[in-house]
Protein backbone atom coordinates (compact mmCIF):
# COMPACT_ATOMS: atom_id res chain seq x y z
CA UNK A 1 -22.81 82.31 -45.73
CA UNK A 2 -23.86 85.91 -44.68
CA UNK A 3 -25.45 86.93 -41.92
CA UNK A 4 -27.74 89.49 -41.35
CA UNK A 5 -25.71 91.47 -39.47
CA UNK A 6 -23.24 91.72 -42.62
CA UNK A 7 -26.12 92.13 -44.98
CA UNK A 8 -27.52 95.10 -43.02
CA UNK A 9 -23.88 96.55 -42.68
CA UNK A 10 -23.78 96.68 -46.45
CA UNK A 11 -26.95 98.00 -46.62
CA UNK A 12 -26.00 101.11 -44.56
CA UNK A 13 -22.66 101.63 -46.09
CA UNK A 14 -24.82 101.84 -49.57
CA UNK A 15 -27.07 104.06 -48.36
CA UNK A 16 -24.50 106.56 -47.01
CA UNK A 17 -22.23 106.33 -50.01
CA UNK A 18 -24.98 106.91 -51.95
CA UNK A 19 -25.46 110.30 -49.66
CA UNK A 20 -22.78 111.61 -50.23
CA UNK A 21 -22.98 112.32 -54.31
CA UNK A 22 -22.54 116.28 -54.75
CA UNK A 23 -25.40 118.69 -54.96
CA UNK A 24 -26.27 121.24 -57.11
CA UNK A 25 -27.29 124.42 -55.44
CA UNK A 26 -30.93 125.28 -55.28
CA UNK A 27 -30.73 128.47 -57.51
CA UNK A 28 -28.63 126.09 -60.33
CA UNK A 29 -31.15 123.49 -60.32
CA UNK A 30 -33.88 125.77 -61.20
CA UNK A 31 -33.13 126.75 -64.82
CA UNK A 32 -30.98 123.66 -65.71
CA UNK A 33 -33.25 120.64 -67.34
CA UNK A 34 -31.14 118.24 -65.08
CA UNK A 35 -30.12 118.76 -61.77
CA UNK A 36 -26.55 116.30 -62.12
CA UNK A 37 -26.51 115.82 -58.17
CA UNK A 38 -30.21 115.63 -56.74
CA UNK A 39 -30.94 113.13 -59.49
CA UNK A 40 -27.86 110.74 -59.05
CA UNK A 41 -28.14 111.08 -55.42
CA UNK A 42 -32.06 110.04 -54.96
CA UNK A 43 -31.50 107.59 -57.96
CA UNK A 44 -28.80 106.02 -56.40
CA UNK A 45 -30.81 105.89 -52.74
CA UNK A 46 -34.09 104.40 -54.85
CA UNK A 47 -31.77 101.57 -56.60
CA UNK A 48 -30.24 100.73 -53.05
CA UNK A 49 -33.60 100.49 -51.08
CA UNK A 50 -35.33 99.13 -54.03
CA UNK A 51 -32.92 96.23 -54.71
CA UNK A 52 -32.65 95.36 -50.59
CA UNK A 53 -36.66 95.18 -50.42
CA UNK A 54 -36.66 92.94 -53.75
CA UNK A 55 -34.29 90.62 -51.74
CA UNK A 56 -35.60 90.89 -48.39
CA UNK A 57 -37.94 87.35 -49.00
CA UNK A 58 -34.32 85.24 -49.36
CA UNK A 59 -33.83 82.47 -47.49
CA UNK A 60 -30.36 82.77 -45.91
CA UNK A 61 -27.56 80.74 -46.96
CA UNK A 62 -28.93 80.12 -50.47
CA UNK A 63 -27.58 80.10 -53.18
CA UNK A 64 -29.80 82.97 -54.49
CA UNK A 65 -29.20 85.19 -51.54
CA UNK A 66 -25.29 84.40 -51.83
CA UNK A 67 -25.51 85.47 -55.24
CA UNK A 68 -27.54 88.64 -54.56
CA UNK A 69 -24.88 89.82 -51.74
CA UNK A 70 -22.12 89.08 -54.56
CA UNK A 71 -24.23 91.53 -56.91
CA UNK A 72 -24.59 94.17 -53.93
CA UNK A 73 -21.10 94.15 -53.20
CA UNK A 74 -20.16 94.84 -56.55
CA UNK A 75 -22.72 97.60 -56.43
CA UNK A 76 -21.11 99.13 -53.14
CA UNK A 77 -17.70 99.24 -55.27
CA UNK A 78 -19.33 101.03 -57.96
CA UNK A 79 -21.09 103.22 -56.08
CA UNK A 80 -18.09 103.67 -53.99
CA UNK A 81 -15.95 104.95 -57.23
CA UNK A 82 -18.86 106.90 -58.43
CA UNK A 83 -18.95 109.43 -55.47
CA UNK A 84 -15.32 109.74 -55.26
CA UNK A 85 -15.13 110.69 -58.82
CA UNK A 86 -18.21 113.05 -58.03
CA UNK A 87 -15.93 114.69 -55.29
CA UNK A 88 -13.12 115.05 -57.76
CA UNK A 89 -15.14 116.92 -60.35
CA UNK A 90 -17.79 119.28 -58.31
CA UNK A 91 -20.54 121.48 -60.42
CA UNK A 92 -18.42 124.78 -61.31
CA UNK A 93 -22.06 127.23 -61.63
CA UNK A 94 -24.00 127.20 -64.95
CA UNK A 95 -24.21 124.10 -66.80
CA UNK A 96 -23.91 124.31 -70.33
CA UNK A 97 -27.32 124.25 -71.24
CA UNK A 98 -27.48 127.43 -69.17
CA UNK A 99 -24.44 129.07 -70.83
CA UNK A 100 -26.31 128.43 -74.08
CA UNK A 101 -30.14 129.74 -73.12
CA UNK A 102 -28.59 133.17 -71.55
C-alpha cells in the first residue's frame, strides 16, 4: 500500500527527470523540422502530468492504484535511463536535415 506522500514523491521525481532532457538551442530549432530536445522534454512532462491526472480518482490501496504506481515506477526507470543517455549524447549543431538543405 502507497501512500500519498510516496505517490506525490514519484510524481516530482518524474517531473524533474523529465526536466532535465537536453535542449536544442533556439537558433537550431528554427530551421530543423524537429527540435530532438524541446519535443522529448514537453512530451515527456505531458505523459507524466497526463497519466497522474488520469489516476488521480483511485481509491488508495486498490488493486488498480497498486498497479498504476507499479506502471509509474517503471516509467520513472525509463525515463530515468532516457535522460542519462540524452546527457551522454548532446546535439553537436546542425542536424542532418540541415547539413542536407544548406
Amino acid at each position: 500500500m502507497s501512500s500519498s506522500t510516496s505517490v506525490l514523491r514519484l510524481y516530482r521525481e518524474m517531473l524533474r527527470n523529465a526536466s532535465k532532457f537536453e535542449v536544442l538551442r533556439a537558433f537550431y530549432c528554427l530551421r530543423a523540422l524537429f527540435c530532438g530536445g524541446y519535443n522529448v522534454r514537453s512530451y515527456a512532462l505531458r505523459r507524466v502530468k497526463a497519466d497522474f491526472h488520469k489516476n488521480k480518482t483511485l481509491t488508495a490501496g486498490s488493486a488498480e492504484q497498486e498497479k498504476a504506481l507499479d506502471f509509474a515506477r517503471e516509467q520513472a526507470n525509463v525515463l530515468y535511463r532516457q535522460v542519462v543517455i540524452s546527457k551522454l549524447y548532446p546535439p553537436q549543431g546542425k542536424s542532418v536535415l540541415e547539413t542536407l538543405g544548406a
